[in-house]
Protein backbone atom coordinates (compact mmCIF):
# COMPACT_ATOMS: atom_id res chain seq x y z
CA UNK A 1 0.00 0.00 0.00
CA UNK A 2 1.47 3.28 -1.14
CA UNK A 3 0.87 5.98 1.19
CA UNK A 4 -0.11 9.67 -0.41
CA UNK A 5 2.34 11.44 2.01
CA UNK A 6 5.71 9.91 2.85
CA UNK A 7 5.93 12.07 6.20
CA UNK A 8 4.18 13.56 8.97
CA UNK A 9 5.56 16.89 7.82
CA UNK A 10 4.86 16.12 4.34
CA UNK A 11 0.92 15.33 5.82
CA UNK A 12 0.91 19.05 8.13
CA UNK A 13 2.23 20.52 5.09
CA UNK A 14 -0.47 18.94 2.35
CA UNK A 15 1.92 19.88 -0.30
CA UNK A 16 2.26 23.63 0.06
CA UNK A 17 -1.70 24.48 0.56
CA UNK A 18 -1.93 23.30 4.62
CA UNK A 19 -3.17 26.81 5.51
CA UNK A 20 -6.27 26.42 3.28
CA UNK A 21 -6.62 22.60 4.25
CA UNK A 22 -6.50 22.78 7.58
CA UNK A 23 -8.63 26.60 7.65
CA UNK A 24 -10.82 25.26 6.70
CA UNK A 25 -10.89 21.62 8.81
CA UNK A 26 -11.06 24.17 11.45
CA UNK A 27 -13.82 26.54 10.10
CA UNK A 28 -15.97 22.75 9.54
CA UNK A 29 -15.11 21.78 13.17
CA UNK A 30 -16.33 24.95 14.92
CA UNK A 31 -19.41 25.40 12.88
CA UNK A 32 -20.00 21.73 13.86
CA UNK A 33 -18.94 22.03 17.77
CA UNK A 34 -21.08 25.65 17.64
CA UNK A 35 -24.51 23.51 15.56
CA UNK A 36 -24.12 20.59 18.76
CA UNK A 37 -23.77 23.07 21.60
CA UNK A 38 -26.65 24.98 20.28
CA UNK A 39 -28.75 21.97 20.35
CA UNK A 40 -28.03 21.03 23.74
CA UNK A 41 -28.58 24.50 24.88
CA UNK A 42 -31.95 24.98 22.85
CA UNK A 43 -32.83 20.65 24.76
CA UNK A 44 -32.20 22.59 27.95
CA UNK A 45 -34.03 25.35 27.39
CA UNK A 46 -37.31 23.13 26.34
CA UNK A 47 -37.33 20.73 29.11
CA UNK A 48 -37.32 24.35 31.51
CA UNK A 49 -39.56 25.53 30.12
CA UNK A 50 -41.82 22.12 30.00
CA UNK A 51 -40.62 21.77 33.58
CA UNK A 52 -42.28 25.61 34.03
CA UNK A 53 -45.51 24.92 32.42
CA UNK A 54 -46.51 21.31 34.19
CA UNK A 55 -45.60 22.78 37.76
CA UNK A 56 -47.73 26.03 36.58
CA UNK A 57 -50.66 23.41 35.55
CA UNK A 58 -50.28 21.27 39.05
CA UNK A 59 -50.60 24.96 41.20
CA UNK A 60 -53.42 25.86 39.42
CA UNK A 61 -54.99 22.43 39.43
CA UNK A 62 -54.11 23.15 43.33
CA UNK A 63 -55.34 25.75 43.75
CA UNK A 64 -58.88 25.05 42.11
CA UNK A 65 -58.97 22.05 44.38
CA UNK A 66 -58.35 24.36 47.45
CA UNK A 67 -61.02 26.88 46.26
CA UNK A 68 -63.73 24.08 45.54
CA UNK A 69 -63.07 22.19 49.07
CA UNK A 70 -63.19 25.56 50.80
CA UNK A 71 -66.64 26.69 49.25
CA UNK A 72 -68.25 22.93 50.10
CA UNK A 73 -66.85 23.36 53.95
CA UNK A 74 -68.22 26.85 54.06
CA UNK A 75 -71.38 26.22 52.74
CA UNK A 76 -73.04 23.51 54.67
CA UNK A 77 -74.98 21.02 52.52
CA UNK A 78 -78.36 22.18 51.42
CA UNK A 79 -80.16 19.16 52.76
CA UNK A 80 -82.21 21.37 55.07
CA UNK A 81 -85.03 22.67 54.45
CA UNK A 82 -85.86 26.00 52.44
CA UNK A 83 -87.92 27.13 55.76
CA UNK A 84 -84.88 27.27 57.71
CA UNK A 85 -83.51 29.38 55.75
CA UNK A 86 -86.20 31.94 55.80
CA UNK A 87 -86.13 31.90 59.29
């Protein structure tokens, strides 16, 4: 198997045009490394905010429950007669 370069150096070097070659390995990398961390920021962001919304839903699920028990112990239970009432 014949190798294209014979040398490491001769590799680095890419036969004269290593500034362009490896500008723009480095120009692929970051836009990569930049497109990943974006995603995992943006994942993070979403499952806050989901996070957010649910606990928003179970205090106001809460809260109705609180305001529904509190009317039916402050009202007593209109099995008595309308009479009484009058009275």
């Amino acid at each position: 198997m014949n190798t294209a370069f014979p040398t490491w150096q001769a590799f680095f070097a890419m036969g004269g045009y290593a500034f362009y070659v490896w500008l723009s390995v480095i120009v692929t990398l970051s836009a990569l490394l930049g497109l990943v961390m974006h995603t995992l920021w943006q994942r993070r962001q979403l499952l806050a905010d989901i996070r957010r919304r649910l606990s928003r839903e179970q205090r106001i699920s809460q809260s109705k429950k609180s305001v529904v028990a509190a009317q039916h112990t402050a009202d007593p239970v209109s099995s008595g007669s309308s009479r009484e009432k009058l009275l």
